[in-house]
Protein backbone atom coordinates (compact mmCIF):
# COMPACT_ATOMS: atom_id res chain seq x y z
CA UNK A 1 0.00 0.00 0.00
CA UNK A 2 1.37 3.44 -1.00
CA UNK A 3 -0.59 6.78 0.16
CA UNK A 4 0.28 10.40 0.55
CA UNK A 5 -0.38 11.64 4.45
CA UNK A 6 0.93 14.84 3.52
CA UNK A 7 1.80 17.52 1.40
CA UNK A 8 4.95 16.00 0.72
CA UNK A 9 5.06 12.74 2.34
CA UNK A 10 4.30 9.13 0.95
CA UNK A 11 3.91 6.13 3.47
CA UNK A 12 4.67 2.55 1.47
CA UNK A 13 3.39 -0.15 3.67
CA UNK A 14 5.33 -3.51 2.49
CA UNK A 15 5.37 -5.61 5.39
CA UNK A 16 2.43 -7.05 7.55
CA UNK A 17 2.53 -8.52 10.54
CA UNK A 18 -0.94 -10.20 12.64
CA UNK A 19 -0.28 -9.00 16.23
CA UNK A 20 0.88 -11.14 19.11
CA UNK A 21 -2.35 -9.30 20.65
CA UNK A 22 -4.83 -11.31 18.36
CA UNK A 23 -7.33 -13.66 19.04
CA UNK A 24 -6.97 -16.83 17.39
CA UNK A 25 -8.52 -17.60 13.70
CA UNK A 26 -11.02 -20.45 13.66
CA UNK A 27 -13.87 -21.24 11.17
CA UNK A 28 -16.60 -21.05 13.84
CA UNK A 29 -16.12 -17.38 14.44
CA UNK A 30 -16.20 -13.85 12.78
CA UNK A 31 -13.19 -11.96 13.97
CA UNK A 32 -13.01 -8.02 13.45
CA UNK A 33 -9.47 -7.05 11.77
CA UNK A 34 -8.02 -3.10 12.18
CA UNK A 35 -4.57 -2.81 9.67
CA UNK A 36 -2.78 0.49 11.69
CA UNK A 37 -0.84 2.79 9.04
CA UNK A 38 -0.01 5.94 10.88
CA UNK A 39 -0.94 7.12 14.55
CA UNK A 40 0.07 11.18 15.06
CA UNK A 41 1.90 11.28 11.91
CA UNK A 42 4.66 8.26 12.85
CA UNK A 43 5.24 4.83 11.62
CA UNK A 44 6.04 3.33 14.78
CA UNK A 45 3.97 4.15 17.70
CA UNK A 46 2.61 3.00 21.17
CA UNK A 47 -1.20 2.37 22.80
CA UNK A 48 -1.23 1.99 26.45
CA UNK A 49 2.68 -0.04 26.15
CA UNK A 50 1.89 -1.83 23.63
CA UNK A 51 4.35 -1.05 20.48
CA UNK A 52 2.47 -1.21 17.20
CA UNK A 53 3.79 0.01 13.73
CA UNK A 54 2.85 0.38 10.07
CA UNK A 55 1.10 -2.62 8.54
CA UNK A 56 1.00 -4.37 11.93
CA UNK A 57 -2.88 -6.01 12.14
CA UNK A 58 -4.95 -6.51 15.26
CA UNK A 59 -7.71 -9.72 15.00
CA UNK A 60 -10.65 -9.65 17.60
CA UNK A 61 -13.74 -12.30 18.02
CA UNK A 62 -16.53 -10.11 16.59
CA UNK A 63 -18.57 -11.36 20.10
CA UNK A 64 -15.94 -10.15 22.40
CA UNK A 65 -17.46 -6.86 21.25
CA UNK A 66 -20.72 -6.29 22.34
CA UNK A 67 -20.21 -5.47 26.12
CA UNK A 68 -17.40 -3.10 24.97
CA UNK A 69 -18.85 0.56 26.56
CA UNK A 70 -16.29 3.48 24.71
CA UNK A 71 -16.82 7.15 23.31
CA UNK A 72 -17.74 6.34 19.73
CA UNK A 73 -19.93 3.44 19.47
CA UNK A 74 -18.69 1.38 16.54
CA UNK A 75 -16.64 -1.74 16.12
CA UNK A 76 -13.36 0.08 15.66
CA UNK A 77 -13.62 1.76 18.37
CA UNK A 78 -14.46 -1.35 20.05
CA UNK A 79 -11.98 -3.11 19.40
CA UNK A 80 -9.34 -0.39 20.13
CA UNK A 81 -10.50 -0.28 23.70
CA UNK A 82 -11.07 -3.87 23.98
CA UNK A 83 -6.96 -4.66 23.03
CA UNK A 84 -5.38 -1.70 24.19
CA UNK A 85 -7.77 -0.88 27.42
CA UNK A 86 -8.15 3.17 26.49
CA UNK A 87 -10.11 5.02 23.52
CA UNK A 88 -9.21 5.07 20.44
CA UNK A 89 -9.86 8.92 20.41
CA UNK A 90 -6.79 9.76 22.21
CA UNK A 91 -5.11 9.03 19.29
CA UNK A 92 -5.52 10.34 15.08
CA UNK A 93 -4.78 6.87 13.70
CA UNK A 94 -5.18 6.08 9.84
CA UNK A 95 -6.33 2.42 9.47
CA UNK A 96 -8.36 0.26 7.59
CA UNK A 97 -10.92 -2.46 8.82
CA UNK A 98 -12.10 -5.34 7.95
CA UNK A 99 -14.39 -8.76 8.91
CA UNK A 100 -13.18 -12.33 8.24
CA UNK A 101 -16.08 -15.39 8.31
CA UNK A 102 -14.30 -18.22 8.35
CA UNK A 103 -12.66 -18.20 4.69
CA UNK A 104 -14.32 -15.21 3.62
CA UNK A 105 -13.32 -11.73 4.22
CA UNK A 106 -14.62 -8.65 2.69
CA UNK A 107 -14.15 -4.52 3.52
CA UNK A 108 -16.11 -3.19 6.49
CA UNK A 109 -14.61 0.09 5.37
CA UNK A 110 -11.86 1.79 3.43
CA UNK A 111 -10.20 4.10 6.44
CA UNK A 112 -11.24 5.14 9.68
């Protein structure tokens, strides 16, 4: 992935990594995917002491969700707070989402 942040900056994702943080894939279960490209403007960052960089990808059981409570009430947000224990409003993070069922995936949406 290759996309301009600003004026005169490009960020060229090449590498991705699924996060030690991630809940297991199985066929039984929906899992909830967030692929982190930038937080603040850097590559490399950190949520609550966890270090996370470009093209590093978080997997969560879609029902781990539901009893997540957080200031914006949607499954990124969700998620954020359900791995890294804080909102995800502290932060400006560019990142993409997505849903996998088993052995089908498909866009939730294109960037958060």
């Amino acid at each position: 992935v290759i996309f301009q942040y600003q004026a005169n900056r490009l960020l060229q994702v090449v590498n991705y990594h699924i996060s030690n943080l991630s809940d297991k894939w199985s066929m039984d279960c929906i899992l909830f995917g967030i692929v982190f490209y930038l937080c603040n403007g850097q590559e490399k960052f950190i949520f609550n002491r966890n270090k996370c960089e470009s093209g590093d990808i978080l997997l969560c059981k879609l029902n781990k969700l539901s009893d997540v409570t957080c200031m914006n009430d949607n499954l990124y947000d969700r998620a954020f707070k359900f791995i890294f224990g804080e909102d995800a409003t502290k932060y400006n993070v560019i990142a993409t989402t997505f849903m996998v069922n088993g052995d089908d995936y498909g866009p939730l949406s294109q960037c958060i």
